[in-house]
Each structure stands twice: as C-alpha cells, then as structure tokens.
Protein backbone atom coordinates (compact mmCIF):
# COMPACT_ATOMS: atom_id res chain seq x y z
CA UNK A 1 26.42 -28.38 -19.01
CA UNK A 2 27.15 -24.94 -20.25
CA UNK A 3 25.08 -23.66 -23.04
CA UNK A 4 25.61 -21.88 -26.39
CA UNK A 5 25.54 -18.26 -26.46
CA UNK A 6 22.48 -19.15 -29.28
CA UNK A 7 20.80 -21.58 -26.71
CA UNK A 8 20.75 -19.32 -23.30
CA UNK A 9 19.61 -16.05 -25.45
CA UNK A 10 15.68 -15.13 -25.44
CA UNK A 11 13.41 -12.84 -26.95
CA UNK A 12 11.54 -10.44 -24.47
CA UNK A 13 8.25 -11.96 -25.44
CA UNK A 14 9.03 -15.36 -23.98
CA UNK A 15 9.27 -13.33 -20.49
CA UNK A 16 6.06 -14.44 -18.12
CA UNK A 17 4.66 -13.03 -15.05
CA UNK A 18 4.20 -16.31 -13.58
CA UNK A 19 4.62 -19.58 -14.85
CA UNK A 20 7.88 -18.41 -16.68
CA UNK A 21 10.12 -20.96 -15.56
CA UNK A 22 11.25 -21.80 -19.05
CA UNK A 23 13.09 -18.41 -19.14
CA UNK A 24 16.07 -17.43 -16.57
CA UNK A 25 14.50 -14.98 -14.10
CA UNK A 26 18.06 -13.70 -13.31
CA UNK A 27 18.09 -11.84 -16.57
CA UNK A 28 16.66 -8.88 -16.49
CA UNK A 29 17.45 -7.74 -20.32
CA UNK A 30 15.61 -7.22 -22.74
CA UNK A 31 12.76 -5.90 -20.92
CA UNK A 32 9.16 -7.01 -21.30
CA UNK A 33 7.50 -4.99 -18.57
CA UNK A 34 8.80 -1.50 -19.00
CA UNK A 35 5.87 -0.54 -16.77
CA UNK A 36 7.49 -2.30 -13.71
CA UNK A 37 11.11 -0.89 -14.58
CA UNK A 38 9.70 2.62 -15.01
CA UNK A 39 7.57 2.06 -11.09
CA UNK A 40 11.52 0.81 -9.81
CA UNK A 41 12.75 3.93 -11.13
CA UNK A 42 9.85 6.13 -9.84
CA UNK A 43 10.33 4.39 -6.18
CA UNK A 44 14.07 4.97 -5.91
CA UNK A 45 13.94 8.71 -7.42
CA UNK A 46 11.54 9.21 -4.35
CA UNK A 47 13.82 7.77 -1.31
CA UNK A 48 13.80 8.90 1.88
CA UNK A 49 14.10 8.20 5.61
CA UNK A 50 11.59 9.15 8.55
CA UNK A 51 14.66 10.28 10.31
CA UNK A 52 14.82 13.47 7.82
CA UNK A 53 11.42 14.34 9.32
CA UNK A 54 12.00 16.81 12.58
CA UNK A 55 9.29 15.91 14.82
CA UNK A 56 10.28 18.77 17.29
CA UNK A 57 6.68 20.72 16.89
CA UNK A 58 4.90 17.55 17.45
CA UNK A 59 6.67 16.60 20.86
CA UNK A 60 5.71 20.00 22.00
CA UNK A 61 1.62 19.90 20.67
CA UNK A 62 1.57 16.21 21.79
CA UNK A 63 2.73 17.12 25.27
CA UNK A 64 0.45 20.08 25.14
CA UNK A 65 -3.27 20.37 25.79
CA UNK A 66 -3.63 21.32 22.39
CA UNK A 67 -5.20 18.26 20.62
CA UNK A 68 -8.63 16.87 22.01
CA UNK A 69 -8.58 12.73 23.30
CA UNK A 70 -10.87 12.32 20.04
CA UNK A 71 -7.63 13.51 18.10
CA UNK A 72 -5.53 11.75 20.67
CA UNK A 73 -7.28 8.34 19.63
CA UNK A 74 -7.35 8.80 16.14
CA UNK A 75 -3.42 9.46 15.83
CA UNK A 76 -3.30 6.94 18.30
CA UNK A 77 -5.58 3.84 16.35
CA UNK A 78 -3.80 4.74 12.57
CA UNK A 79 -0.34 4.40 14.38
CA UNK A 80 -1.30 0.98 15.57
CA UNK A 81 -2.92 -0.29 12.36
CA UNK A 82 -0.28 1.12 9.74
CA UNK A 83 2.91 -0.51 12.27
CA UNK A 84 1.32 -3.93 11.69
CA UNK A 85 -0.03 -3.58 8.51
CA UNK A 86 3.20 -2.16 7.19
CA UNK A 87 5.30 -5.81 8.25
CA UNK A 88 2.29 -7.28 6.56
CA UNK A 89 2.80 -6.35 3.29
CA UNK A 90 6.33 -6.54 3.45
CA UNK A 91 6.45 -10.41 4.85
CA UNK A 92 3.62 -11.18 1.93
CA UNK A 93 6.31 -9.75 -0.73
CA UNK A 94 9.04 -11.34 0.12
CA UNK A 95 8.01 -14.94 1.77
CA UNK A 96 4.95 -15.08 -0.50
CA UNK A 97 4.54 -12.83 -4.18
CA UNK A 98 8.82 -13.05 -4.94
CA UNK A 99 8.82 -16.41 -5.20
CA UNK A 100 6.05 -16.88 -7.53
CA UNK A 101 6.42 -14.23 -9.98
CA UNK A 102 9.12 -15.12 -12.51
CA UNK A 103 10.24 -11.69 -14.37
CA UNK A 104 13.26 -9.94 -13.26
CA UNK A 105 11.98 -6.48 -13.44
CA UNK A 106 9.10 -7.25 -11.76
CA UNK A 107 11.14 -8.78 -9.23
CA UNK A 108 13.20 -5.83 -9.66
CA UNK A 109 10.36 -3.10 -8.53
CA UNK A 110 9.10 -5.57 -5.55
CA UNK A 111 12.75 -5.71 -4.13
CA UNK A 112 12.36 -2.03 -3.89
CA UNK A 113 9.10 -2.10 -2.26
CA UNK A 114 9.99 -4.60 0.19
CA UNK A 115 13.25 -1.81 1.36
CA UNK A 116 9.95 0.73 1.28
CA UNK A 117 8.31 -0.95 3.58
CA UNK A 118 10.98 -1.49 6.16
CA UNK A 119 10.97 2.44 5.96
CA UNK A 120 7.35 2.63 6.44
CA UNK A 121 8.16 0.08 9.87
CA UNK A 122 10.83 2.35 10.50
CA UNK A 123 8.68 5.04 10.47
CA UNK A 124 6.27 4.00 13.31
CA UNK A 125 9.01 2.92 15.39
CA UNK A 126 10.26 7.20 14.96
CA UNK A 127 7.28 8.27 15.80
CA UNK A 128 7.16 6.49 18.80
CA UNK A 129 10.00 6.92 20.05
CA UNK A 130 9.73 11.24 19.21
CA UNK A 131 6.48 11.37 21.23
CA UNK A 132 7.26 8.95 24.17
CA UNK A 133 4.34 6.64 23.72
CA UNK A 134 3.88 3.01 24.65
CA UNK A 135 5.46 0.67 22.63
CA UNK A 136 3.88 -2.12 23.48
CA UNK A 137 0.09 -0.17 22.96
CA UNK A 138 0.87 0.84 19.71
CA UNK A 139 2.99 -2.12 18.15
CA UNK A 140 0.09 -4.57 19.74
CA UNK A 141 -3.49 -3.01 18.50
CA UNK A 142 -3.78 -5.57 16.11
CA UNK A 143 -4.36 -8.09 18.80
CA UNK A 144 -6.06 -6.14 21.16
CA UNK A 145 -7.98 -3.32 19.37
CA UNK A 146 -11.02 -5.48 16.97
CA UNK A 147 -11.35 -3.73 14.02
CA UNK A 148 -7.60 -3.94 13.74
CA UNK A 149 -7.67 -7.59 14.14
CA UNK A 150 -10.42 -8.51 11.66
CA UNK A 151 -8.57 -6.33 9.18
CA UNK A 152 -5.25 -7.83 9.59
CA UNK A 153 -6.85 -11.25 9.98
CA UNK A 154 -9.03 -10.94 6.81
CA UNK A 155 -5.52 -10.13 4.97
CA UNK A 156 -3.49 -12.85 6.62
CA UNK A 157 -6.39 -15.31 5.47
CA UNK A 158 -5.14 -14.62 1.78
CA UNK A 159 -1.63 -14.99 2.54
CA UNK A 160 -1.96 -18.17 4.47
CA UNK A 161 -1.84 -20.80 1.34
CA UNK A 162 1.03 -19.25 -0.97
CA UNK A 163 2.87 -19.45 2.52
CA UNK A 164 2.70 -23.26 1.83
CA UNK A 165 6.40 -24.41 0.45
CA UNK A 166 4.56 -26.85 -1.84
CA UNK A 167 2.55 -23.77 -3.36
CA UNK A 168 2.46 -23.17 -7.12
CA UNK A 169 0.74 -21.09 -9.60
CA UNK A 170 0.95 -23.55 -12.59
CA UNK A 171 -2.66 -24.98 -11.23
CA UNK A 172 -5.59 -22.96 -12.14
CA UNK A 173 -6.56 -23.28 -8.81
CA UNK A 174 -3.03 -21.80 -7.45
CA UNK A 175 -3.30 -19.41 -9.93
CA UNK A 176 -6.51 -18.16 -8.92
CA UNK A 177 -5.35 -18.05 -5.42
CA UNK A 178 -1.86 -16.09 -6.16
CA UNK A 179 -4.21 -13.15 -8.00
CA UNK A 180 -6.81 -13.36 -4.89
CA UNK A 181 -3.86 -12.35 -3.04
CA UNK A 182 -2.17 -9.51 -5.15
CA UNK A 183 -5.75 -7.88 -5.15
CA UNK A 184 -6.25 -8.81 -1.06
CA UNK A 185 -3.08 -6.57 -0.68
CA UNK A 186 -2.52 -4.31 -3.71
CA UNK A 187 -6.27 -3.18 -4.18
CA UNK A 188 -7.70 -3.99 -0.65
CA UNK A 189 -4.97 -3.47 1.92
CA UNK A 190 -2.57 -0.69 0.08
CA UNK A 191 -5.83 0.64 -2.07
CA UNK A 192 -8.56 0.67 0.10
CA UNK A 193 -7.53 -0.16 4.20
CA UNK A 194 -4.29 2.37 4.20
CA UNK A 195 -6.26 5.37 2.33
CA UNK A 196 -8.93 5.98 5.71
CA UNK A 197 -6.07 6.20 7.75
CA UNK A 198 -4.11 8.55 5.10
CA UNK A 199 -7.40 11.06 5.25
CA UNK A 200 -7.44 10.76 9.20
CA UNK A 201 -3.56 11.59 9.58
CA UNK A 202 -2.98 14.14 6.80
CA UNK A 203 -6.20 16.23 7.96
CA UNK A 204 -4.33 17.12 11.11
CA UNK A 205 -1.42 17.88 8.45
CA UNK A 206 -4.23 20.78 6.98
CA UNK A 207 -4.44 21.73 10.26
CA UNK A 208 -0.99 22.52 10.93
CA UNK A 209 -1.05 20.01 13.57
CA UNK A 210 1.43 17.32 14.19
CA UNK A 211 3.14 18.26 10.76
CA UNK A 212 6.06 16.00 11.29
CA UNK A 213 3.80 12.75 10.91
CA UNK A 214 2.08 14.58 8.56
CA UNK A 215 5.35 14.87 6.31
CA UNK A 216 5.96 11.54 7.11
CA UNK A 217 2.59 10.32 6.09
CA UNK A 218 2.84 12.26 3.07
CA UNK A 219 5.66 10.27 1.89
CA UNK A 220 4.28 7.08 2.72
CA UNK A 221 1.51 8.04 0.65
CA UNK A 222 2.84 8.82 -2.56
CA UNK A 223 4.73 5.67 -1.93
CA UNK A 224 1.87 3.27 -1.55
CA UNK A 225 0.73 5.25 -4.84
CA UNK A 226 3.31 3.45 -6.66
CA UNK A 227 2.85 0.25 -4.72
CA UNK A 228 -1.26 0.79 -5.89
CA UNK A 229 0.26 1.43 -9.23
CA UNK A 230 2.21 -1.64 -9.88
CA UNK A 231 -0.15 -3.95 -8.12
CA UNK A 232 -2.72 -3.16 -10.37
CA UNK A 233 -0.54 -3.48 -13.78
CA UNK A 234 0.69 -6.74 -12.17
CA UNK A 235 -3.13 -8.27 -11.87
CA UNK A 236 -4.01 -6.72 -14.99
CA UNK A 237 -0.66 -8.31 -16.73
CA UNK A 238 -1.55 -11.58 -14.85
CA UNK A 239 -5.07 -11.31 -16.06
CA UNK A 240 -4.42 -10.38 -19.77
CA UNK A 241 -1.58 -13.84 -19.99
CA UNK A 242 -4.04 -15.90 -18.48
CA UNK A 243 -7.55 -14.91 -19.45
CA UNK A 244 -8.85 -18.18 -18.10
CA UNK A 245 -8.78 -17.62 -14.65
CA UNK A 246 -11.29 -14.10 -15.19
CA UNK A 247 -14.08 -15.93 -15.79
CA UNK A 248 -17.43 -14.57 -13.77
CA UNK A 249 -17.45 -16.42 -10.96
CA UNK A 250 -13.94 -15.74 -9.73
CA UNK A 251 -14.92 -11.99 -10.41
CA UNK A 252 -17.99 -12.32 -8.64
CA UNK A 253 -15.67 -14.14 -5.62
CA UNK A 254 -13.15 -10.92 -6.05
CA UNK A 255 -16.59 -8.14 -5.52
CA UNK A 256 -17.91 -10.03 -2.72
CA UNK A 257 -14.20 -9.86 -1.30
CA UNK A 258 -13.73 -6.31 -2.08
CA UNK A 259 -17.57 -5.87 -0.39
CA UNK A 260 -16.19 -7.69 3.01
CA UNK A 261 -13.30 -5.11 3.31
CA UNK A 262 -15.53 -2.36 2.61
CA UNK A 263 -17.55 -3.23 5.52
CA UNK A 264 -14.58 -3.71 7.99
CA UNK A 265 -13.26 -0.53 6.77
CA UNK A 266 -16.53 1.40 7.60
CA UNK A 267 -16.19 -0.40 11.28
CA UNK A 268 -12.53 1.09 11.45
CA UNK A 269 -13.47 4.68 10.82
CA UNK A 270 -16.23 4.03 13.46
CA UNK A 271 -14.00 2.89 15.97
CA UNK A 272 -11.40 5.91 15.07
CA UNK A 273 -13.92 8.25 14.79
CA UNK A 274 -16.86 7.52 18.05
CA UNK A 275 -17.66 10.87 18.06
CA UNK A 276 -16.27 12.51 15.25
CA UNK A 277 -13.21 15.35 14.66
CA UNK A 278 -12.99 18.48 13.10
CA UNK A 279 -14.10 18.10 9.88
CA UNK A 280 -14.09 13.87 9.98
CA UNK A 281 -16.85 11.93 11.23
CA UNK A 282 -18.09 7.67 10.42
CA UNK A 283 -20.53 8.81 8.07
CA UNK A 284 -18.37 10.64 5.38
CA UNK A 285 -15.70 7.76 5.97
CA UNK A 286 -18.62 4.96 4.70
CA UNK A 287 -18.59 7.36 1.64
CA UNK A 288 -14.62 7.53 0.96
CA UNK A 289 -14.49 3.90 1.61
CA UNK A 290 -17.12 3.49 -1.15
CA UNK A 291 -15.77 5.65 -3.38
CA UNK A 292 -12.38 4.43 -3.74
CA UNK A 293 -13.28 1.06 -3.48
CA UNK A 294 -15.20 1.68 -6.97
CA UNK A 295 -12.37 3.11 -8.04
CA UNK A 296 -10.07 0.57 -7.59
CA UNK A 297 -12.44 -2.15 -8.72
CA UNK A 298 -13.05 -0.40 -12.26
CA UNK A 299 -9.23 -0.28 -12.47
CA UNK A 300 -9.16 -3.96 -12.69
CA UNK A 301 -12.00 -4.72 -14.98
CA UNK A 302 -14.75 -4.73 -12.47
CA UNK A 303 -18.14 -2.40 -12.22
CA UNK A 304 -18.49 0.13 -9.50
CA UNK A 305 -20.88 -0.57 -7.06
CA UNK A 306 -21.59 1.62 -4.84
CA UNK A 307 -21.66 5.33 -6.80
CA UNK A 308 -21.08 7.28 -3.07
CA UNK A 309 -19.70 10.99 -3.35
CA UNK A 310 -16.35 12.05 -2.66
CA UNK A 311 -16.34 13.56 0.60
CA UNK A 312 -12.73 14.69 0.92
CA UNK A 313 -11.89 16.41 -2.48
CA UNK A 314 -8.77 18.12 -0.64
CA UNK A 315 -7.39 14.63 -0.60
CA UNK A 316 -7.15 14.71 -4.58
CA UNK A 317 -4.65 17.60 -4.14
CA UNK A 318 -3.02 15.99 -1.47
CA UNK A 319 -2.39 13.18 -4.02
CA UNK A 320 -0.59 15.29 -6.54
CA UNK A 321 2.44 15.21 -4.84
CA UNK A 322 4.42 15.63 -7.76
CA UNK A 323 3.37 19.36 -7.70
CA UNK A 324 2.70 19.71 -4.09
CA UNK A 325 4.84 21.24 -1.31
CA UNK A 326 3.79 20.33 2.43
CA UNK A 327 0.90 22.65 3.43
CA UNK A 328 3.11 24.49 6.15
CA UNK A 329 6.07 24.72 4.01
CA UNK A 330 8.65 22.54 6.36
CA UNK A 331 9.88 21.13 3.69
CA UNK A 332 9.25 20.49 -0.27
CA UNK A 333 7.17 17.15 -0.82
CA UNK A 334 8.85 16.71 -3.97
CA UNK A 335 12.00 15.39 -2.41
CA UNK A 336 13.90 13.36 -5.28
CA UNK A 337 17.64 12.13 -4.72
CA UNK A 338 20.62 14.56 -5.77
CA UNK A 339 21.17 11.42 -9.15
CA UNK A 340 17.47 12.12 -9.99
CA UNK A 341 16.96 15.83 -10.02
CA UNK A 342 17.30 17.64 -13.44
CA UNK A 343 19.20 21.25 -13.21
CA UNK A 344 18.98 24.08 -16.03
C-alpha cells in the first residue's frame, strides 16, 4: 500500500543509529549525522590507488644488500599482519556493522570504507608482486606467525556473534555486543594494532628507504585516521542514544579488553623487533602501545591507564598529513581528486 506524501516524510531527529527500523534507511535526507557525511566526504576527497605509487627504488634497495635481515623481517611481519587484517575489517563492515546500523549516512561513510579497504588489500597484493616475494609467506602469517594469530583471533572472537543471521541489537545484550565490536575494531584493531606497524613501516620512510611503501603506508594512514575518526563518533553516538548499556561494568569489560590487546600488541613489536632497528626497539613499542591506547580510551569516555611517554613524537608530524609532503619529496601527500581541489 503506497503511502501519503504526509505519512512517508520524517523529521531528522527520528533518524537512529541502531534500532531505527521505524524510519526508511534508504533515505538519506535530511541529515542527522552530519559528522558521518562530512568523514564520506573527507574519504572520497582523499582517493587513491597503490598503483600510483612507483615502487622502482624499492625493487632495487630490496634486491640490494642495503637493508639488514632485522629490517628484512620487520617489512616482512607488518606486510603479513596488515594483508589479513585489512580483509578483516572489511568482511566485519560489510557482513557484520552494515546490517545493523540503520542511518543512511552512516551507511553512506561505511560503504566508502569498505571500497578503502579493498585498496588497502590491493595494496599488499602491489607490494608483493613489485618486490617478488612469496605470496603464500606473506598472505599466510596469520596462521603461521603467533602473534599474528592471537591478534587476528582475539578480533575474529568479537565478530563471531553479529555474524549470526538471527543477530539483533534491539536486546541489551545484542546491543552491548554490537558496541564491543565497533570498539574491538575501530579503537583496538584500526586505533591501537595498525598504529605499531604504521611507526615500524614509515620509519624506514624517514630513512629514505623503501619510500614507495612508505607513500603507500602514508596513505593508508591518514585513511585509517578517518576510519579511527568515525568509529569513535559512531560508539560515542551509540553510547549517548542508549546510555543504558554504559553502565560500569560493561566499561570495566571494555578496559580489561582494551588491556588484553595492549599486551598482544607489546608481544607483536617483540616478535618484529628481536633485536631491535635503527632507532626502534620492544621497549619504546610497550610505551607507544600504552600511550595511544590511553588515548583512544579517553576518547570514548574511559580513564587512561597507563600514563607511558611518547616515544615517537616524529609520528605526530607524520600524522598531519593535511600539511605534510612525503619526506623525500616523490610526491605531495596531500593528494585530493581534480572535483575536490580549490584553485585561486
């Protein structure tokens, strides 16, 4: 039966993040979350493809005797975590966090970051193929390499019940289990996991070594920024429309979950790092792991807890990509599509 033009209009403030099945999800107008329209519009002024990346100097200094096997094996372990991890996060958005959440422009953003991750994928797949390494080493780590696998099994563990076709949030309990996820991968796999192996990779960038996947791991970075960025306005948003399900013991649950990754993090850089780099070694990484897992919890309305230093304060410039050109000038960082750019 067709409705009235009166009956199938709505206000913006009947719009829900979840639970909002009273409202058409199809419609994206009027907006309600201009937060998640304006991270859509940030994601696709900042497209790319790893294929733009020429990977020419890094054939040659990979062939070469120029890096060390300690360099060797941490390019080596970050390739095989990020290939995995990357299909991770994309599977989770698409078979898992698009079905439940029920606003179109937040539905609008994560259909851009699921394309962002199959560039990410894409990326690994470049890289191996430019150097001429094993496929099946790399694209298998997370089975064979341990502190790959407990990462990428602690994440899977919060994916494993919203995978369920009978799954719904309109339960507390499903509720509570659809935010445990969104912070397992917004705030502990994109916030916390990715950001070791984004130091690792983009200190060989400061270098000027390997400054193709340095480029590349640039972009990916101020990527994943965005993806850190709407992840956490999503909990919060989540959080704010359903106050009930912050009460202290799920936050307690959600510190002693962000504690667990903190410790297989740690075990990571120690299995990257054995004997330590130029410039990188286990014990700063225990600090950076700290430190930006207090950052990321106070972004979401929880106490720091573990007050370490920042150990890598280059990384903070690194960050600022919106001013920053690669360090060896191959190319401006600031890439934006021709529709995006702004001329005098």
């Amino acid at each position: 039966m067709l409705k009235t033009a009166a009956q199938s209009r709505f206000a913006a403030e009947q719009k829900r993040l979840i639970n909002g099945s009273a409202v058409d999800v199809n419609q994206l107008m009027p907006l309600k979350y201009t937060w998640a329209w304006e991270h859509y519009l940030n994601g696709c002024a900042n497209h790319w493809l790893p294929t733009e990346v020429p990977m020419a100097r890094d054939i040659e200094q990979w062939r070469s005797q120029r890096l060390s096997q300690g360099e060797r094996l941490v390019i080596m372990r970050n390739l095989g975590f990020f290939a995995t991890a990357e299909s991770l996060v994309g599977n989770n958005i698409v078979l898992a966090i698009f079905r439940q959440i029920t606003n179109a422009e937040c539905r609008q953003y994560l259909l851009r970051q699921a394309f962002e991750e199959a560039v990410h994928s894409h990326t690994f797949l470049y890289i191996v193929e430019s150097l001429g390494l094993d496929e099946h080493e790399v694209f298998n780590m997370y089975h064979e390499i341990p502190a790959i696998a407990r990462k990428d099994e602690f994440e899977m563990r919060l994916t494993e019940a919203i995978l369920d076709p009978a799954f719904t949030t309109e339960t507390e309990e499903g509720a509570r289990t659809f935010l445990k996820n969104l912070i397992g991968y917004y705030v502990i796999m994109e916030g916390i996991f990715f950001y070791s192996g984004f130091v690792m990779m983009l200190s060989f960038h400061r270098r000027n070594l390997m400054t193709g996947i340095g480029e590349q791991f640039q972009y990916i970075l101020r990527d994943e920024t965005i993806h850190l960025n709407f992840g956490i306005d999503l909990i919060n948003g989540i959080k704010e429309e359903n106050s009930y399900l912050w009460d202290t013991a799920f936050q307690h649950y959600i510190i002693d979950l962000i504690d667990e990754a903190v410790k297989l993090e740690i075990a990571y850089a120690q299995d990257c790092l054995p004997q330590g780099i130029l410039g990188l070694n286990a014990s700063a990484f225990k600090d950076y792991v700290q430190y930006i897992a207090d950052r990321r919890m106070e972004r979401i309305g929880l106490p720091a807890r573990y007050h370490s230093p920042h150990p890598f304060p280059w990384m903070s410039e690194t960050m600022d990509l919106s001013k920053e050109k690669n360090f060896f000038e191959t190319r401006v960082t600031e890439y934006q599509s021709a529709s995006a750019l702004q001329w005098d």
